[in-house]
Structure formats: C-alpha cells, structure tokens
N, C-alpha and C. Protein backbone atom coordinates (compact mmCIF):
# COMPACT_ATOMS: atom_id res chain seq x y z
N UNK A 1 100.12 -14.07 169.77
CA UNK A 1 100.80 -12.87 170.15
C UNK A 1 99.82 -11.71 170.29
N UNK A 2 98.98 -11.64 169.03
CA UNK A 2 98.08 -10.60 169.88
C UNK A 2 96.54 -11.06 170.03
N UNK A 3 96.77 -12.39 170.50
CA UNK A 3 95.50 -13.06 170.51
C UNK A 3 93.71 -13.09 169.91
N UNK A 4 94.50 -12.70 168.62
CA UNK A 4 93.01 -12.62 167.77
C UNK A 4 92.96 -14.31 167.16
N UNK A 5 92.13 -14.50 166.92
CA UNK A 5 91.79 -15.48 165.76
C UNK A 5 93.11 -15.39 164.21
N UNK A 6 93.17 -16.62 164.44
CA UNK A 6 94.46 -16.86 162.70
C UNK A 6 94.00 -16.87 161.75
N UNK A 7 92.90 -16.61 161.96
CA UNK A 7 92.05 -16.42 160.05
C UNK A 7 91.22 -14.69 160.49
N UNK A 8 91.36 -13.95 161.51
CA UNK A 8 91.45 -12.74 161.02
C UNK A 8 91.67 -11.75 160.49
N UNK A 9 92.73 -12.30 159.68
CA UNK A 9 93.86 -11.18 158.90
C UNK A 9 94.37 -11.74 158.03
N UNK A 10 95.26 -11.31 157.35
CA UNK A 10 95.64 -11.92 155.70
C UNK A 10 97.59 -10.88 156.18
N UNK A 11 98.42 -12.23 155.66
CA UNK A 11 99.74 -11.50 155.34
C UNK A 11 99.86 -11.53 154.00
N UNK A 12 100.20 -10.28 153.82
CA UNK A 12 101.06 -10.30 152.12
C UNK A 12 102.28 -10.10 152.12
N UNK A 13 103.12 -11.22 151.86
CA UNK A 13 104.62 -10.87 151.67
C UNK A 13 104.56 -10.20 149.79
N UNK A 14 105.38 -9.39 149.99
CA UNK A 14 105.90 -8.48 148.65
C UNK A 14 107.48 -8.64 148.76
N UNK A 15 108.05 -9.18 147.71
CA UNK A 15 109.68 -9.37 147.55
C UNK A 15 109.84 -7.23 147.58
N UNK A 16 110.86 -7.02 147.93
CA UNK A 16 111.85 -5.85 147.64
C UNK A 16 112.43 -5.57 146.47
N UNK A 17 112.30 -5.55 145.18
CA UNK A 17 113.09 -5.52 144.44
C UNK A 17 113.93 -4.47 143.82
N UNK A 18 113.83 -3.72 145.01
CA UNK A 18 114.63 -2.06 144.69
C UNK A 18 115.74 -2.42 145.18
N UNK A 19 116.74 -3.52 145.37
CA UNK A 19 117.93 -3.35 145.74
C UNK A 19 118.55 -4.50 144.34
N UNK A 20 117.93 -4.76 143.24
CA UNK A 20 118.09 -5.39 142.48
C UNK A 20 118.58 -5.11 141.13
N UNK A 21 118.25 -3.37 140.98
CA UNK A 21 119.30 -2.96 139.76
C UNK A 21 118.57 -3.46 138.72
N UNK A 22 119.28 -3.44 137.63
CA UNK A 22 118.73 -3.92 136.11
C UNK A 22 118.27 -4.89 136.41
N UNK A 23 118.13 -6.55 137.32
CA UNK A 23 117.63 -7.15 137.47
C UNK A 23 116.05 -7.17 137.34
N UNK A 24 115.81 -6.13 138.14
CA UNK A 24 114.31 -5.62 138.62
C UNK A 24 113.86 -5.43 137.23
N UNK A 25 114.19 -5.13 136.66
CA UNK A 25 113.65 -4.98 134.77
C UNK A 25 113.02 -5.93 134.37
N UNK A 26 114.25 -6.82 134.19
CA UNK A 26 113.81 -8.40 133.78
C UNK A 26 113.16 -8.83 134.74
N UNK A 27 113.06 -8.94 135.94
CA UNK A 27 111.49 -9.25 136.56
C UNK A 27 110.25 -8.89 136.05
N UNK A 28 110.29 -7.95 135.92
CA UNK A 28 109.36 -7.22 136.09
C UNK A 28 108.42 -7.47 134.24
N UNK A 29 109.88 -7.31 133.33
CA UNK A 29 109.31 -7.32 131.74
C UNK A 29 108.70 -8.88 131.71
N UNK A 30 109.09 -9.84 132.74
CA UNK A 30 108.93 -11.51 132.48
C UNK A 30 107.52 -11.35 133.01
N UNK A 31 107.49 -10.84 134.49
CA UNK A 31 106.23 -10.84 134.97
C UNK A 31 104.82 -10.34 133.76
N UNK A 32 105.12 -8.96 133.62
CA UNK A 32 104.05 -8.29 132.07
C UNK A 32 104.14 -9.53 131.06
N UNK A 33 105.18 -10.08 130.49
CA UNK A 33 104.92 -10.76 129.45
C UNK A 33 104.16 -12.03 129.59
N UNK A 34 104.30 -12.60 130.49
CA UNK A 34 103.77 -13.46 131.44
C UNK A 34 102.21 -13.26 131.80
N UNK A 35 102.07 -12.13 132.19
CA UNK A 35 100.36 -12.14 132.18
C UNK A 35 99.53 -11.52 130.82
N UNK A 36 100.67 -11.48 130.03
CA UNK A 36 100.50 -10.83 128.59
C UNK A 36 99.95 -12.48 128.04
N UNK A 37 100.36 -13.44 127.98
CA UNK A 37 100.42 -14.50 127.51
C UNK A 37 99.50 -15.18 128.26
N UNK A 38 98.95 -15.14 129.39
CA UNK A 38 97.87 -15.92 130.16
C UNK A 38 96.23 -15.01 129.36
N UNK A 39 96.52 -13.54 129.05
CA UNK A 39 95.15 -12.88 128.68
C UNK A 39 95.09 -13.83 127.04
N UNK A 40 96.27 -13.65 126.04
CA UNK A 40 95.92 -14.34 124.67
C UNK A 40 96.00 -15.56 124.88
N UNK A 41 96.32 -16.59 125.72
CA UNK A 41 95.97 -17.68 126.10
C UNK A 41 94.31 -17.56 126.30
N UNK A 42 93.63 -16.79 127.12
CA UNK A 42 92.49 -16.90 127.54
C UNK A 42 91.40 -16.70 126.30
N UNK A 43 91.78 -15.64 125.50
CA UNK A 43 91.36 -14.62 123.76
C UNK A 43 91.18 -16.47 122.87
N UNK A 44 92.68 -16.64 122.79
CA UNK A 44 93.01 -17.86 122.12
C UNK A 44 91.44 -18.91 122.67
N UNK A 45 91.65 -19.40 123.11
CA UNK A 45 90.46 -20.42 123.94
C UNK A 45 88.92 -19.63 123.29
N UNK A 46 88.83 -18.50 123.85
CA UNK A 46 87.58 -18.42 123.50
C UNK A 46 87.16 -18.27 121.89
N UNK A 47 88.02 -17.60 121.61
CA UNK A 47 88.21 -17.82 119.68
C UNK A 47 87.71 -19.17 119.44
N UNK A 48 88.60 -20.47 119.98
CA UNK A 48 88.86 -21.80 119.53
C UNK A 48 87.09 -22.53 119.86
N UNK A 49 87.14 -21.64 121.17
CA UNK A 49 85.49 -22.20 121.33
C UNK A 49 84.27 -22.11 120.73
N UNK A 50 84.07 -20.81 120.28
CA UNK A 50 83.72 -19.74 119.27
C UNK A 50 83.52 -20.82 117.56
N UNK A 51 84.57 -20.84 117.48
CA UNK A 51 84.84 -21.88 116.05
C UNK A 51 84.65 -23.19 116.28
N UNK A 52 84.84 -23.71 116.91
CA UNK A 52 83.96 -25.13 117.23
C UNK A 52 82.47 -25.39 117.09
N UNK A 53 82.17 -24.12 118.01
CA UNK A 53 80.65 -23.94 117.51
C UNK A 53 79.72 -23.93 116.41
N UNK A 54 80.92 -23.07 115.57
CA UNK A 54 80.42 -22.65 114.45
C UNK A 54 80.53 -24.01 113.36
N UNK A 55 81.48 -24.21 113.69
CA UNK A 55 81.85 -25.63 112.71
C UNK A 55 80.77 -26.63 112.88
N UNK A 56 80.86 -26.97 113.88
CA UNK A 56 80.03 -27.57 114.31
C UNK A 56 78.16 -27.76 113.88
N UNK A 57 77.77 -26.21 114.26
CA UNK A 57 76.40 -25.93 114.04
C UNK A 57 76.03 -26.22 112.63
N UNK A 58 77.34 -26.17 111.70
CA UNK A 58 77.50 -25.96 110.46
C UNK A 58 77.23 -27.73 109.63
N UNK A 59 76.81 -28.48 110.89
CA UNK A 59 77.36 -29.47 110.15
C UNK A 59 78.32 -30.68 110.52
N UNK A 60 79.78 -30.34 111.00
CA UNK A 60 80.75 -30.90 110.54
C UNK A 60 80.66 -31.62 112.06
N UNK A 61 81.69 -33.01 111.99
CA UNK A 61 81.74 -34.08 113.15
C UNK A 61 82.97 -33.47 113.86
N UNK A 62 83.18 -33.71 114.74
CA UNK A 62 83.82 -33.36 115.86
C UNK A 62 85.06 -34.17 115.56
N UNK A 63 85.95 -34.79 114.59
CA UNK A 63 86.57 -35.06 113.82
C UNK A 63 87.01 -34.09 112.95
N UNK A 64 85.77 -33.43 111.92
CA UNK A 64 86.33 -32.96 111.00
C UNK A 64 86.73 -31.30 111.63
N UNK A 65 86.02 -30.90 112.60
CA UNK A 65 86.43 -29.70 113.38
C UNK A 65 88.13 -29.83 114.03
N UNK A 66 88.42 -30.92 114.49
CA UNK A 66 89.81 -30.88 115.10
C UNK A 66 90.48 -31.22 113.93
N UNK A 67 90.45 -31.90 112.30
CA UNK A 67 91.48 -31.20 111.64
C UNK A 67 91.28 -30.00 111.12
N UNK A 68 90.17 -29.47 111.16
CA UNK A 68 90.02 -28.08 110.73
C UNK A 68 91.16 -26.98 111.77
N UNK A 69 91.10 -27.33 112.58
CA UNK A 69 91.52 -26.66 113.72
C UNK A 69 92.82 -27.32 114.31
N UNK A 70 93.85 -27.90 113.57
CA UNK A 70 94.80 -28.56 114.06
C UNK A 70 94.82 -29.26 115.41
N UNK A 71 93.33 -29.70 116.14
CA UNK A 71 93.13 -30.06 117.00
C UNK A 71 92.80 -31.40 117.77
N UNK A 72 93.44 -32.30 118.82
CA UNK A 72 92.62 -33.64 118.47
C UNK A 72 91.07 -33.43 119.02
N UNK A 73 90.75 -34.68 118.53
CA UNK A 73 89.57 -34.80 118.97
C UNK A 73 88.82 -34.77 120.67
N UNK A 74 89.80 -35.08 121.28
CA UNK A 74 89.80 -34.73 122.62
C UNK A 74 89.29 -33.16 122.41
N UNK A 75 90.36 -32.83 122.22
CA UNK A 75 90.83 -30.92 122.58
C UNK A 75 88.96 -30.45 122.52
N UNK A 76 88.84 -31.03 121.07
CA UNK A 76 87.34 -30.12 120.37
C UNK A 76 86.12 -30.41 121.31
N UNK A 77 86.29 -32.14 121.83
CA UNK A 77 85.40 -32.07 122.93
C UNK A 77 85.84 -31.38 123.99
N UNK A 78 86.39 -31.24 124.67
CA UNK A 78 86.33 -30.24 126.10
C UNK A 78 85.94 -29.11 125.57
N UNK A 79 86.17 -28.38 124.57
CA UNK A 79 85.93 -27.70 123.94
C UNK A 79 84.47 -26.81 123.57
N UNK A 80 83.90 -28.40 123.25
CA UNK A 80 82.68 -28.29 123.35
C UNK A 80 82.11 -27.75 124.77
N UNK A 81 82.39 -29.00 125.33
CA UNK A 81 81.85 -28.96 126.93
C UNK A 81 82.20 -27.87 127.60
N UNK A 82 83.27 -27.16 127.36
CA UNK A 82 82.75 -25.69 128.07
C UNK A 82 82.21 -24.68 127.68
N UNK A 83 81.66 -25.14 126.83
CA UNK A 83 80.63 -23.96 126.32
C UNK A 83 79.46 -24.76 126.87
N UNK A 84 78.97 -25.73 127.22
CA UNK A 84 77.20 -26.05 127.83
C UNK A 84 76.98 -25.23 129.16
C-alpha cells in the first residue's frame, strides 16, 4: 500500500482500556503485580546463585547445597552453570 519494504516499520497494537471501568484497575494492578513478581523472581535467582557459591566455595557437594537450599540437585547445578 505504500510500497516501502515490510520490515521498515514496526506496528504496536495497544488494547484501549478506557472504555473498561473498574475493570481497567484489575488490569492494570495484575499487570504491576505481575512484573512485580518477574523482578523478585529475578532478586530470588540471583540470591540462590550467590549462595550456591558460597556453599559451595565453602566446601560442601552439590548435594549438600540443594538440601541446604531446599533444592534438587539438578536446580544447584544449573545453578552453578550460570554463574561460569
């Protein structure tokens, strides 16, 4: 239609949610809580990584770190591995 290239431009659809009333609230409080919970998800992880380390450096088998850490042994290795 206006004959440019289809990877020249970017659409952003944005929902309307001004015709939604109190609805729009609860969108909106789910959305915040929602990326509220992806940042201490992210806090969480690096803490967990943080203490693996430490456990670890300290000594302890990658066993005794995941019951330290209510964690299996899987978990503590990836764990590991993203910290190299």
């Amino acid at each position: 239609m206006l004959e440019v290239p289809e990877d020249s431009f970017d659409v952003a659809v944005e929902p309307d949610l001004t015709s939604l009333g109190d609805l729009k609230i609860l969108i909106e409080d789910a959305r915040r809580q929602r990326e509220s919970a992806r940042i201490a998800q992210q806090q969480a992880t690096q803490t967990l990584r943080l203490a693996v380390s430490e456990i670890r450096s300290r000594g302890y088998t990658t066993r005794d770190a995941g019951a330290l850490l209510g964690l299996s042994v899987q978990r503590i290795s990836q764990l590991e591995r993203s910290v190299s």
